[in-house]
Protein backbone atom coordinates (compact mmCIF):
# COMPACT_ATOMS: atom_id res chain seq x y z
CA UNK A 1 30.32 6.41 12.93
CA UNK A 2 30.96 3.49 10.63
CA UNK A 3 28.43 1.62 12.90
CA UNK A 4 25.77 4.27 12.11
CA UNK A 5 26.62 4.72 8.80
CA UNK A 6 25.68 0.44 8.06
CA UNK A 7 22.74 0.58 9.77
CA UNK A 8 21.56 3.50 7.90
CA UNK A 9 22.22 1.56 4.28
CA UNK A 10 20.59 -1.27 5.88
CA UNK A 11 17.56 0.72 6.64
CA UNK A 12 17.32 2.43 3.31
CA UNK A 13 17.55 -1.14 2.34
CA UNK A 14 14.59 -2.22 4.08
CA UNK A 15 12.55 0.96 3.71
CA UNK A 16 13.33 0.87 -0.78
CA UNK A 17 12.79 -3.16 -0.17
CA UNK A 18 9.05 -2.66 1.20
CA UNK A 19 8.16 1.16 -0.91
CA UNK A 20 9.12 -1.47 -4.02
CA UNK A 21 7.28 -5.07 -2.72
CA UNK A 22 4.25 -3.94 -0.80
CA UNK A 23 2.60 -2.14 -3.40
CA UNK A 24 -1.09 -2.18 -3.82
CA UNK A 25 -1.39 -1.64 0.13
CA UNK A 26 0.22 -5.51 -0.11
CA UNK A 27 2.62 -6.14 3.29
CA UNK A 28 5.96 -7.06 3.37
CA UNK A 29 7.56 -9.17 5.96
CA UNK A 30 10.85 -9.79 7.99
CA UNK A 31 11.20 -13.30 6.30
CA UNK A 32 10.86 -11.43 2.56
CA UNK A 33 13.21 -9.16 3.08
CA UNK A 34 15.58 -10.85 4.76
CA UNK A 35 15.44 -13.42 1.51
CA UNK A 36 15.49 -10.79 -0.88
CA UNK A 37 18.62 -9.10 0.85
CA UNK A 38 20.47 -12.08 2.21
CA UNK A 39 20.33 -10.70 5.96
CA UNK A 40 19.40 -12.34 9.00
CA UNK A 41 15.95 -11.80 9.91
CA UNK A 42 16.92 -11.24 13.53
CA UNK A 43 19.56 -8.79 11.92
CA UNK A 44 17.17 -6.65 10.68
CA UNK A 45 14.25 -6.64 13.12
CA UNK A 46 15.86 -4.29 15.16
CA UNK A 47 15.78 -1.77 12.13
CA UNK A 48 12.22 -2.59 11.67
CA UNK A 49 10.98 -1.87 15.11
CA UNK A 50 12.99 1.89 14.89
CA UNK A 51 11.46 2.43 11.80
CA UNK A 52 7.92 1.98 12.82
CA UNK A 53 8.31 3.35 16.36
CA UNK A 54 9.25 6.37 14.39
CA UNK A 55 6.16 6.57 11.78
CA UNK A 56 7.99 5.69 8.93
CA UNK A 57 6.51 2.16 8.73
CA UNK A 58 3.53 0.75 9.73
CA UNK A 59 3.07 -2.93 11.12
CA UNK A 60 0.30 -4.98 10.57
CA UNK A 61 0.13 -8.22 12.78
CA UNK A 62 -1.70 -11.69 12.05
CA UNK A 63 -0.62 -14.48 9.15
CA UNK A 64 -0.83 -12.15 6.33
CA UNK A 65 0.54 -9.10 8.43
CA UNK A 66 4.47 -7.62 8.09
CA UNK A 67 4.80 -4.16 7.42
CA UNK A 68 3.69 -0.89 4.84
CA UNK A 69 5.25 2.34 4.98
CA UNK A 70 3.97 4.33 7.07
CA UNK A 71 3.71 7.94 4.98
CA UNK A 72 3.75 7.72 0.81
CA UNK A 73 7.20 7.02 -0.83
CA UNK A 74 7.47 10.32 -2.25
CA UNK A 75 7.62 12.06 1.13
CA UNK A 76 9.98 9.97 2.94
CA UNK A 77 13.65 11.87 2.74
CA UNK A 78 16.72 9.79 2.97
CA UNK A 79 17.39 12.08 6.21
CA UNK A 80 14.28 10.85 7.70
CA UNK A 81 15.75 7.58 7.35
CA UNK A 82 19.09 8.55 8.94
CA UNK A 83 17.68 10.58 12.11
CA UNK A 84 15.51 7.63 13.02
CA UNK A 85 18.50 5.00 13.38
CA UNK A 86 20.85 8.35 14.39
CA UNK A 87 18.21 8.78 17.19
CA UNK A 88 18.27 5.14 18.48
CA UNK A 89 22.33 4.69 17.79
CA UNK A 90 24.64 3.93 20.82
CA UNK A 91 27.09 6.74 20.94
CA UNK A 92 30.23 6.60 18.74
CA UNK A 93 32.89 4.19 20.01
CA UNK A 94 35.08 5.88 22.20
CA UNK A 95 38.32 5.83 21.26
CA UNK A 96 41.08 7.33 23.24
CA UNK A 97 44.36 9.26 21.62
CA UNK A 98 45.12 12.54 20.14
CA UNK A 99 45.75 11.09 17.20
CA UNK A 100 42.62 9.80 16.77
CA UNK A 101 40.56 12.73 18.22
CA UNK A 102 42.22 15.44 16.38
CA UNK A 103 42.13 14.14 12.92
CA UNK A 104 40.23 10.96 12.53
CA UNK A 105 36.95 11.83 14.52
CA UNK A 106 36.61 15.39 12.68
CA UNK A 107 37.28 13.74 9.44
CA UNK A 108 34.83 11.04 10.59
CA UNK A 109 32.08 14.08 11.47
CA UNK A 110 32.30 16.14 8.16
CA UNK A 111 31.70 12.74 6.02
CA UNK A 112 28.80 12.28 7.80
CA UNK A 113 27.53 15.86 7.57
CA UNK A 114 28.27 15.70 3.64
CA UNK A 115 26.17 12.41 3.88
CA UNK A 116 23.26 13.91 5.62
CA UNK A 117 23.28 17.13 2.89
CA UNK A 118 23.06 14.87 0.17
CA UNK A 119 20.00 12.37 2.10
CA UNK A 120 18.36 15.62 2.50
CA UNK A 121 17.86 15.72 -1.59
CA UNK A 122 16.49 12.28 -2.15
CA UNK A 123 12.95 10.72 -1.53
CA UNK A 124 12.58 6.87 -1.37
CA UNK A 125 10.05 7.57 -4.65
CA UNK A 126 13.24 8.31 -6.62
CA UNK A 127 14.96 5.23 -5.57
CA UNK A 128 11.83 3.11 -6.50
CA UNK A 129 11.61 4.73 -9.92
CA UNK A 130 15.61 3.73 -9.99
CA UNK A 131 14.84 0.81 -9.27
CA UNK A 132 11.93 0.31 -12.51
CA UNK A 133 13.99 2.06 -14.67
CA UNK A 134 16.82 -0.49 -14.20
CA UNK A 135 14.43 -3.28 -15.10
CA UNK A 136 13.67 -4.82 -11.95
CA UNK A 137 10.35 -6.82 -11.78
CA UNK A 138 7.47 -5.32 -9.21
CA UNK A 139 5.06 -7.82 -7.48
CA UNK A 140 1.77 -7.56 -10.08
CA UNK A 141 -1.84 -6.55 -8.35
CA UNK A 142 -3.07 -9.27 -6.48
CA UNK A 143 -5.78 -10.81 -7.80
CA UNK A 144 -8.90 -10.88 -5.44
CA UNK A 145 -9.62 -14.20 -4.07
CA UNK A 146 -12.96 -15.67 -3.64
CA UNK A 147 -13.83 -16.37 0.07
CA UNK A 148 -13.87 -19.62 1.35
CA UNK A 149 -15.48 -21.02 4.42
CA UNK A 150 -15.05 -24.09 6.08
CA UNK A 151 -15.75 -25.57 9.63
């Protein structure tokens, strides 16, 4: 569960990290975010290839590619966050003992039904607006750039 539960923050992370930097239809890569959040890139790649299998990113390949969201902020639940890494998640540990299976593992199960209630209720728009509302700078409209040729 615990293992689940970390990759889930982490890909809330990443999915807030890109709804907040790749405004303006702008991309955000691995390298960025990894910077921003002091995570490996190859720690987080994984997450980013769930998340777009599943729709809720899309990837855009070449020198200025990385990746968008894939539907608008304000439509993307928390839980639609969750069920994508739930989907791809290696089973729970399996841990052996009464002990363990009669108390701990139930416990374990009704935090993480409590958690899923509660992603249910929030968007990824609400944690963007958070985010403004705390201060923190978004990337300005890029300004259009002349094109340049040369052979």
């Amino acid at each position: 569960m615990q293992g689940l539960r970390d990759r889930t923050v982490t890909a809330i992370f990443i999915m807030l990290d890109i709804a907040f930097h790749g405004m303006h239809g702008n991309t955000v890569s691995a390298t960025e975010i990894a910077h921003r959040s002091g995570m490996a890139r190859r720690g987080i790649e994984p997450l980013l290839q769930v998340l777009s299998r599943s729709g809720l990113l899309s990837g855009v390949r070449g020198p200025h590619g990385g990746y968008r969201l894939g539907h608008p902020a304000r439509e993307i639940l928390l839980s639609d966050i969750h069920q994508a890494i739930a989907a791809r998640h290696d089973r729970m540990e399996r841990r052996n003992g009464p002990l363990f299976n009669t108390v701990i593992r139930p416990f374990l199960n009704q935090m993480e039904g409590m958690l899923e209630r509660e992603y249910r209720k929030i968007t990824l728009d609400e944690l963007v607006r958070q985010a403004e509302s705390h201060g923190l700078p978004r990337p300005e409209r890029p300004v259009a750039q002349a094109a340049t040729f040369s052979i």
